[in-house]
C-alpha atoms as a PDB file:
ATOM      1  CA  UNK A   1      14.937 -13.658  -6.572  1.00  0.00           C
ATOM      2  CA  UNK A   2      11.899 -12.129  -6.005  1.00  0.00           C
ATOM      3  CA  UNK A   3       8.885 -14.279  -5.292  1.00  0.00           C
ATOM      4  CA  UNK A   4       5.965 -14.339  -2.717  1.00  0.00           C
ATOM      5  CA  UNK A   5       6.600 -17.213  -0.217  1.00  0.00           C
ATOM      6  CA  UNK A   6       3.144 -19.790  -0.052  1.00  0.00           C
ATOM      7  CA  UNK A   7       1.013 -19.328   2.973  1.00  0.00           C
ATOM      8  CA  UNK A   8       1.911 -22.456   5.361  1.00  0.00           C
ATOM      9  CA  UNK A   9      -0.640 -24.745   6.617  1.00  0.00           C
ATOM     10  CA  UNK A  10      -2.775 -23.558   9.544  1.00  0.00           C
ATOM     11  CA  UNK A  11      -3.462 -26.024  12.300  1.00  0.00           C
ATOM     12  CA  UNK A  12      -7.524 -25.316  11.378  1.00  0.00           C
ATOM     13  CA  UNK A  13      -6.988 -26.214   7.191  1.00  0.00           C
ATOM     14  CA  UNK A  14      -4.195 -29.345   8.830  1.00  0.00           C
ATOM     15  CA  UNK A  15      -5.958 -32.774   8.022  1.00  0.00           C
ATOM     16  CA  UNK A  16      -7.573 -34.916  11.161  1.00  0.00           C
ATOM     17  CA  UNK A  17      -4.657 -36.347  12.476  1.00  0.00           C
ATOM     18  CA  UNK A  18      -1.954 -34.461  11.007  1.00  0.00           C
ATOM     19  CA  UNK A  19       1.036 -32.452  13.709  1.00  0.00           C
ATOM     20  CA  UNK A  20       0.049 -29.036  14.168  1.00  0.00           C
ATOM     21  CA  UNK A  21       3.137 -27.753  14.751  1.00  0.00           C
ATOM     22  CA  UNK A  22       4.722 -26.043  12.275  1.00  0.00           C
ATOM     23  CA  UNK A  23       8.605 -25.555  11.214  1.00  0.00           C
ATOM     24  CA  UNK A  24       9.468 -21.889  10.953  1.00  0.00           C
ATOM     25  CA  UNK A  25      11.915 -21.265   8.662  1.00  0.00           C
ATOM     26  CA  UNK A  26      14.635 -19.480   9.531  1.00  0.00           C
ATOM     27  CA  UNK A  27      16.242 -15.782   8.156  1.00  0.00           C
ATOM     28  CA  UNK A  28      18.710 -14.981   5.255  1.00  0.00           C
ATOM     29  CA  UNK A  29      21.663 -13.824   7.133  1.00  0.00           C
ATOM     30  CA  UNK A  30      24.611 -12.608   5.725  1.00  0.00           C
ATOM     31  CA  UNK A  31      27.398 -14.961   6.355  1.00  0.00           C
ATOM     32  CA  UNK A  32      24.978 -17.761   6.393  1.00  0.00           C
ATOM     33  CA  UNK A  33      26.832 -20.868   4.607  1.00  0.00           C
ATOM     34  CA  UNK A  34      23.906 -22.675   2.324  1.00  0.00           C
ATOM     35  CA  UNK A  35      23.290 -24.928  -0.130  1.00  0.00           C
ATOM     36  CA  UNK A  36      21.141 -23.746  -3.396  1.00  0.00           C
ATOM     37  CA  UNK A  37      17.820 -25.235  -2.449  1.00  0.00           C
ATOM     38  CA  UNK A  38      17.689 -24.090   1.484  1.00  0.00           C
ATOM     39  CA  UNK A  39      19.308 -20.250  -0.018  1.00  0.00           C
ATOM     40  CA  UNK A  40      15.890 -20.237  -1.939  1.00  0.00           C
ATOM     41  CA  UNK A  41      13.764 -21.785   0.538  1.00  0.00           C
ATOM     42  CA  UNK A  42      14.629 -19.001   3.140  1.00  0.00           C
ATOM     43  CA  UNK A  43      14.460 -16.328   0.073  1.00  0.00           C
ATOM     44  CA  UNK A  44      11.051 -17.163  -0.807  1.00  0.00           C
ATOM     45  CA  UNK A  45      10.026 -17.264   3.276  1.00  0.00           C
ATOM     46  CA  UNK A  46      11.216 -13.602   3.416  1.00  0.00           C
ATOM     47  CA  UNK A  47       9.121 -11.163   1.036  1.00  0.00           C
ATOM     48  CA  UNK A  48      10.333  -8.168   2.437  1.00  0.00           C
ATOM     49  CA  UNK A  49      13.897  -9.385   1.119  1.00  0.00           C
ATOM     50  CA  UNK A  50      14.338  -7.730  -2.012  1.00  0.00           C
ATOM     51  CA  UNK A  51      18.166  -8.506  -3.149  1.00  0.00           C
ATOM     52  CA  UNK A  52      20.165 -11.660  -1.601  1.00  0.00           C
ATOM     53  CA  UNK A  53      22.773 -13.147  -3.247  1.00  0.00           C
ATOM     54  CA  UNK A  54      24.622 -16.819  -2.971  1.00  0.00           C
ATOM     55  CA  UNK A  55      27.967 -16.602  -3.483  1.00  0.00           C
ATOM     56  CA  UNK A  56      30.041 -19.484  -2.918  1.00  0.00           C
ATOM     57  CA  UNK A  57      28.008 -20.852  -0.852  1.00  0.00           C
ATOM     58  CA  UNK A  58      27.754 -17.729   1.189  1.00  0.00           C
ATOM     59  CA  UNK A  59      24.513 -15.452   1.799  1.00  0.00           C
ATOM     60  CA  UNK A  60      25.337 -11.651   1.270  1.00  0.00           C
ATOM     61  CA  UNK A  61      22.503  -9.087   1.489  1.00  0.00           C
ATOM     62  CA  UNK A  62      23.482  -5.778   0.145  1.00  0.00           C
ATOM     63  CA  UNK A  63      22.967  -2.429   2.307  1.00  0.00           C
ATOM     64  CA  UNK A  64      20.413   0.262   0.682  1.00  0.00           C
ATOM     65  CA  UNK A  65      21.140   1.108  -2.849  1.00  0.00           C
ATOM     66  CA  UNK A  66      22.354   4.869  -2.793  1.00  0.00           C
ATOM     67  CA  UNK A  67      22.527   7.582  -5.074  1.00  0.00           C
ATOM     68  CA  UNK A  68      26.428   7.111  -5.761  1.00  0.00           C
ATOM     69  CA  UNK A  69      25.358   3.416  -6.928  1.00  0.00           C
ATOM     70  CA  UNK A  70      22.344   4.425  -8.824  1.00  0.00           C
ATOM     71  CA  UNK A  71      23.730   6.620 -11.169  1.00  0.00           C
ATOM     72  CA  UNK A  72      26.624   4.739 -13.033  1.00  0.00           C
ATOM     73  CA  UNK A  73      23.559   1.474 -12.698  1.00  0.00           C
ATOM     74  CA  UNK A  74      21.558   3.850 -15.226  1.00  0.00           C
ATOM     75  CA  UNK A  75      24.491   4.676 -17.469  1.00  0.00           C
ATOM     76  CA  UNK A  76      25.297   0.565 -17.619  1.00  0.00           C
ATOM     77  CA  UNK A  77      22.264  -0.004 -18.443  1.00  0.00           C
ATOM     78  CA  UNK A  78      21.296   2.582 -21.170  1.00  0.00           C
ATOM     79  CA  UNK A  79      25.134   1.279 -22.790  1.00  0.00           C
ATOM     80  CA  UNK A  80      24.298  -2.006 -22.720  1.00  0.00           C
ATOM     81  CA  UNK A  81      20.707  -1.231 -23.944  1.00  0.00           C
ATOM     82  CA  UNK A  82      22.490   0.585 -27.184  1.00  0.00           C
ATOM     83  CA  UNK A  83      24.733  -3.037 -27.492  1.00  0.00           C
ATOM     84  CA  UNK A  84      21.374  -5.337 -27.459  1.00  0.00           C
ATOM     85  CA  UNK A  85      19.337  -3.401 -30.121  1.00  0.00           C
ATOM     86  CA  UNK A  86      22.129  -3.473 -32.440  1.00  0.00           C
ATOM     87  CA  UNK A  87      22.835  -7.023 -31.670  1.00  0.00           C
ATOM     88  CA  UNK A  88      20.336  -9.444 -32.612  1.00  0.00           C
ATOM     89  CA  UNK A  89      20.093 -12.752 -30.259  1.00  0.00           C
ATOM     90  CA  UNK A  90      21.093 -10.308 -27.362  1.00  0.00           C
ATOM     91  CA  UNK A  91      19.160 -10.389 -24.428  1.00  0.00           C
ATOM     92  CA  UNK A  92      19.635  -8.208 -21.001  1.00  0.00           C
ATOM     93  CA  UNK A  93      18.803  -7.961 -17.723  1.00  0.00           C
ATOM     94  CA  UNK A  94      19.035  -5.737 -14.568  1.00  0.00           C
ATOM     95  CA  UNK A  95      19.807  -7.524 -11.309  1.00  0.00           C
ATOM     96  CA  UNK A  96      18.119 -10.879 -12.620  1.00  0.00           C
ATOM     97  CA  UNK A  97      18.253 -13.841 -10.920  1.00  0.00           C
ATOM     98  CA  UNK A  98      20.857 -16.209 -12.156  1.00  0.00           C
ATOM     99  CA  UNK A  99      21.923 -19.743 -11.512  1.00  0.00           C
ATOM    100  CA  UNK A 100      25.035 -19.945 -11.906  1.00  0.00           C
ATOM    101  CA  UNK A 101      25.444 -23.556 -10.182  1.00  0.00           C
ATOM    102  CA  UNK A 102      24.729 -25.296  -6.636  1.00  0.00           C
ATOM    103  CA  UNK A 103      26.751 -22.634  -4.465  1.00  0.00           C
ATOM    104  CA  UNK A 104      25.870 -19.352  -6.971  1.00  0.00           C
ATOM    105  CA  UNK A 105      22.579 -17.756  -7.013  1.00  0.00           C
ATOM    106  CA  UNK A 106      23.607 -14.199  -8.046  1.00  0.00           C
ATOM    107  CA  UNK A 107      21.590 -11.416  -9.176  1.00  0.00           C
ATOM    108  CA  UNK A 108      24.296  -9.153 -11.097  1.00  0.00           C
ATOM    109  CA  UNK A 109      23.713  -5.511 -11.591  1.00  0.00           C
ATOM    110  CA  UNK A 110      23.546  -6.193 -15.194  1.00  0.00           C
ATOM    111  CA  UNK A 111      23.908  -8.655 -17.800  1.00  0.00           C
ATOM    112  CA  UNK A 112      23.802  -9.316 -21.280  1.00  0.00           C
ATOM    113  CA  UNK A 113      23.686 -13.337 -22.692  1.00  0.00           C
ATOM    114  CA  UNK A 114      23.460 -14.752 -26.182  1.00  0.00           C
ATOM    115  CA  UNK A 115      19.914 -16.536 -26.800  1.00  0.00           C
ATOM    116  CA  UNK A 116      20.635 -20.209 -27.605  1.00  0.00           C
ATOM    117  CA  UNK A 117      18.499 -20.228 -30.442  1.00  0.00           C
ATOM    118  CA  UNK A 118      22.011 -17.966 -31.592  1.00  0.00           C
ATOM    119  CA  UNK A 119      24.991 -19.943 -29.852  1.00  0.00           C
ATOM    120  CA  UNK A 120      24.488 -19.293 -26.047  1.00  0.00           C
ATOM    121  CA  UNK A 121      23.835 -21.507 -23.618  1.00  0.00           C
ATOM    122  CA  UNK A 122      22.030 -19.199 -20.447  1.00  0.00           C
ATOM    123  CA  UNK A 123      18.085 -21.179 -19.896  1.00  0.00           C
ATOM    124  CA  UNK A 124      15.197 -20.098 -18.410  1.00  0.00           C
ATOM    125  CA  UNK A 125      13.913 -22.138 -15.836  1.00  0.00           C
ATOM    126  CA  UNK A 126      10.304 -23.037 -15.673  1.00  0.00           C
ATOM    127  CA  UNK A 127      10.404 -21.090 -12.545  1.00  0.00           C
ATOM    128  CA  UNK A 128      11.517 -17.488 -14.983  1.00  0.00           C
ATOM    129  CA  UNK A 129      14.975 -17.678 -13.586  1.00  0.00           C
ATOM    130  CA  UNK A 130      18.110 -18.113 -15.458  1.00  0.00           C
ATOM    131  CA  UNK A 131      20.316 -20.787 -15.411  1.00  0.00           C
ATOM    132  CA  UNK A 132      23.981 -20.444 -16.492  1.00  0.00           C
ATOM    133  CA  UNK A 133      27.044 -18.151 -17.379  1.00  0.00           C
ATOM    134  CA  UNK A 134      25.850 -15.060 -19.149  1.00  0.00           C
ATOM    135  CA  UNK A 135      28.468 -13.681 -21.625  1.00  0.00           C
ATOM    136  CA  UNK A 136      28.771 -10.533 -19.629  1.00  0.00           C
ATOM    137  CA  UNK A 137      28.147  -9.516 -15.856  1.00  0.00           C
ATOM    138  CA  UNK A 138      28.593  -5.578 -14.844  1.00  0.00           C
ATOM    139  CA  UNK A 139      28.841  -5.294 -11.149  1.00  0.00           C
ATOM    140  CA  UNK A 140      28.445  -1.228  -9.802  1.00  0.00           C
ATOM    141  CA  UNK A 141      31.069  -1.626  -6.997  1.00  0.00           C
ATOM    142  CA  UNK A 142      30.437   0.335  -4.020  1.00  0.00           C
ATOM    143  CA  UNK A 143      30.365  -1.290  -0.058  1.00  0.00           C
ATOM    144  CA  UNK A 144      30.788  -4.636  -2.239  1.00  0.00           C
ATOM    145  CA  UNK A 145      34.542  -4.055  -3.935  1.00  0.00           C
ATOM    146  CA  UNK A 146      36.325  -6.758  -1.923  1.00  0.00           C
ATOM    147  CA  UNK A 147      33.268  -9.193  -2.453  1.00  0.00           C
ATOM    148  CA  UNK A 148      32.910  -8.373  -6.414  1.00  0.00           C
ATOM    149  CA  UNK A 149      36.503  -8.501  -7.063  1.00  0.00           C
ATOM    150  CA  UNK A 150      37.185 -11.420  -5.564  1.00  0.00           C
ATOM    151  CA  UNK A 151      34.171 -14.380  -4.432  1.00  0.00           C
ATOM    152  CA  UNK A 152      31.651 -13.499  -7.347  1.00  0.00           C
ATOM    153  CA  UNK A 153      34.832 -13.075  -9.913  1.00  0.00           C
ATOM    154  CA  UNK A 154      36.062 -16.815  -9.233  1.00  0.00           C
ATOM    155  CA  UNK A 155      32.481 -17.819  -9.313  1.00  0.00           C
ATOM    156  CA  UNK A 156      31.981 -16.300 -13.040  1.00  0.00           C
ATOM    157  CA  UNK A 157      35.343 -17.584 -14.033  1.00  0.00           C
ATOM    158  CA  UNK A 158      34.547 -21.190 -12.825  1.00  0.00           C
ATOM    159  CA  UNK A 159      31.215 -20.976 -14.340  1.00  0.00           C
ATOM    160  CA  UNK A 160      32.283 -19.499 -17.793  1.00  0.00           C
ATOM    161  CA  UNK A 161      31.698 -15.593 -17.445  1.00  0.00           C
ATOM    162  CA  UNK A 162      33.140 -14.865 -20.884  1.00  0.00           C
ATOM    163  CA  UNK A 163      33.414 -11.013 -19.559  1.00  0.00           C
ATOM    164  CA  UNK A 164      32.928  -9.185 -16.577  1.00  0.00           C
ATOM    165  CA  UNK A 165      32.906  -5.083 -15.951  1.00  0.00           C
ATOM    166  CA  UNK A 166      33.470  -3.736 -12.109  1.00  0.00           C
ATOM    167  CA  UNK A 167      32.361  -0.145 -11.748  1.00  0.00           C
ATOM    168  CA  UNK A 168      34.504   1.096  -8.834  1.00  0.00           C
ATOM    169  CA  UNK A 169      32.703   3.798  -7.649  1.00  0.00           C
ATOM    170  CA  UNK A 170      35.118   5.432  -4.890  1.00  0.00           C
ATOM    171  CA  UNK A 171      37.685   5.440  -7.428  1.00  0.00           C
ATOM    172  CA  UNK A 172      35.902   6.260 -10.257  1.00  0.00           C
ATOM    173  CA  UNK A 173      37.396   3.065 -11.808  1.00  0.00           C
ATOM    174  CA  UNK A 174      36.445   1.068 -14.681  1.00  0.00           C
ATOM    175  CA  UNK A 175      38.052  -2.688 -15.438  1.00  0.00           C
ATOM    176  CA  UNK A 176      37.008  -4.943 -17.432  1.00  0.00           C
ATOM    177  CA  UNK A 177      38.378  -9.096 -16.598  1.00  0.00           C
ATOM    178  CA  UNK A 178      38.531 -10.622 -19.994  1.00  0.00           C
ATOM    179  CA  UNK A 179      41.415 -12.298 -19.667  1.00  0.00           C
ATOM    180  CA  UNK A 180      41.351 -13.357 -15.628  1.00  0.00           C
ATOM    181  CA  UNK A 181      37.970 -15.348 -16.496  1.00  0.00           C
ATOM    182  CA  UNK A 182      40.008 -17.232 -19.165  1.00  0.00           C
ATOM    183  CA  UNK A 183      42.783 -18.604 -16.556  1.00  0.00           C
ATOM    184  CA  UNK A 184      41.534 -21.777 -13.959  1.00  0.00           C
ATOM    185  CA  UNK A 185      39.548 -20.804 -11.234  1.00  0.00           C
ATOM    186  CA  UNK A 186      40.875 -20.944  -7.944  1.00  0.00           C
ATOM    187  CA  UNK A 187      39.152 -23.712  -6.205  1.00  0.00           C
ATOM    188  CA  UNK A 188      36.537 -23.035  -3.683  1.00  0.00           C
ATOM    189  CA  UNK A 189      37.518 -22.470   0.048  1.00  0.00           C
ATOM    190  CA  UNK A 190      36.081 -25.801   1.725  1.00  0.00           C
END
C-alpha cells in the first residue's frame, strides 16, 4: 500500500467546543497482530513506509531490497511480461497491493490474474487496490524463505492461489506449489 496519510485536525482548524487532543496513531511493527482495517490505518499514518505486509494477521516489514533480490525480481517480471502480451485478459503487477481477506493484505513480488470480464474473479477496489486470489503469486525469497514458504503459502492456498513460484535465492532454487494450493489449508494459528 502506498498512500499519503490525511493531515489530522489541528487544535486551531478544531470546531468551538470540540477536544483538542488528538489520538496519535501508533507504528507498523513487525510482529504486530492486526486486524485489516487498523493494518491500513497505521499504513496510511506512516508515509515513509514503503512495503508492509499482513500476513495472517501478522505485520512483517521487509529489510532493504538488495541487489541479490533485485535481479531474479527483473527476470520475473520481464517472463511474466512475455506470458501477459501473449495472453489476452492477463493482467500483472509488481508488488501490488492485494486483499486477499480480513487477516491478508499482501503485496507479492509479482502477480499475474485473469480480468473478470475473461473468467477471473481479482476486483479493484474503489480505493485502486485489489481484492482477491490472483491466479499466480511469485515471491523472490531471500531473508523471507521461512515466512514465504510457509504463512503467505497457507494464506494463498486458503484464499484460492491457483499457483505460486518461490525464487530461493541462497539456493538458487526454483519451485513452483501447484498442487500444495489444491490440498485444505491448514487452519490459522488462533
Amino acid at each position: 500500500m502506498s498512500t499519503t496519510a490525511k493531515p489530522s485536525q489541528t487544535p486551531q482548524s478544531a470546531p468551538k467546543g470540540a477536544a483538542t487532543q488528538r489520538t496519535k496513531i501508533p507504528p507498523l511493527e513487525n510482529g504486530d497482530r492486526l486486524t485489516r482495517d487498523e493494518f491500513e490505518r497505521r499504513y496510511n499514518a506512516m508515509p515513509n513506509v514503503k512495503k508492509a505486509e499482513l500476513i495472517e494477521g501478522v505485520v512483517y516489514t521487509p529489510s532493504p531490497v538488495s541487489q541479490s533480490h533485485s535481479e531474479p525480481h527483473f527476470s520475473i517480471i520481464g517472463w511474466l511480461a512475455a506470458y501477459k502480451s501473449a495472453s489476452p485478459g492477463t493482467v500483472g503487477g509488481d508488488s501490488g497491493t492485494i486483499r486477499l481477506d480480513q487477516d491478508n493484505e499482501i503485496q507479492p513480488d509479482a502477480f499475474l490474474f485473469v480480468l473478470p470480464t475473461h473468467g477471473g474473479h481479482v476486483r479493484k477496489t474503489d480505493d485502486d487496490y485489489l481484492e482477491g486470489a490472483p491466479e499466480l503469486v511469485v515471491e523472490i525469497s531471500n531473508s523471507s524463505v521461512s515466512i514465504d514458504l510457509n504463512a503467505k503459502m497457507n494464506a494463498y492456498r486458503r484464499n484460492g492461489v491457483r499457483e505460486y513460484i518461490v525464487w530461493r535465492v541462497a539456493s538458487e532454487e526454483h519451485k513452483a506449489f501447484v498442487a500444495e494450493l489444491q490440498k485444505k489449508a491448514a487452519p490459522k494459528a488462533g
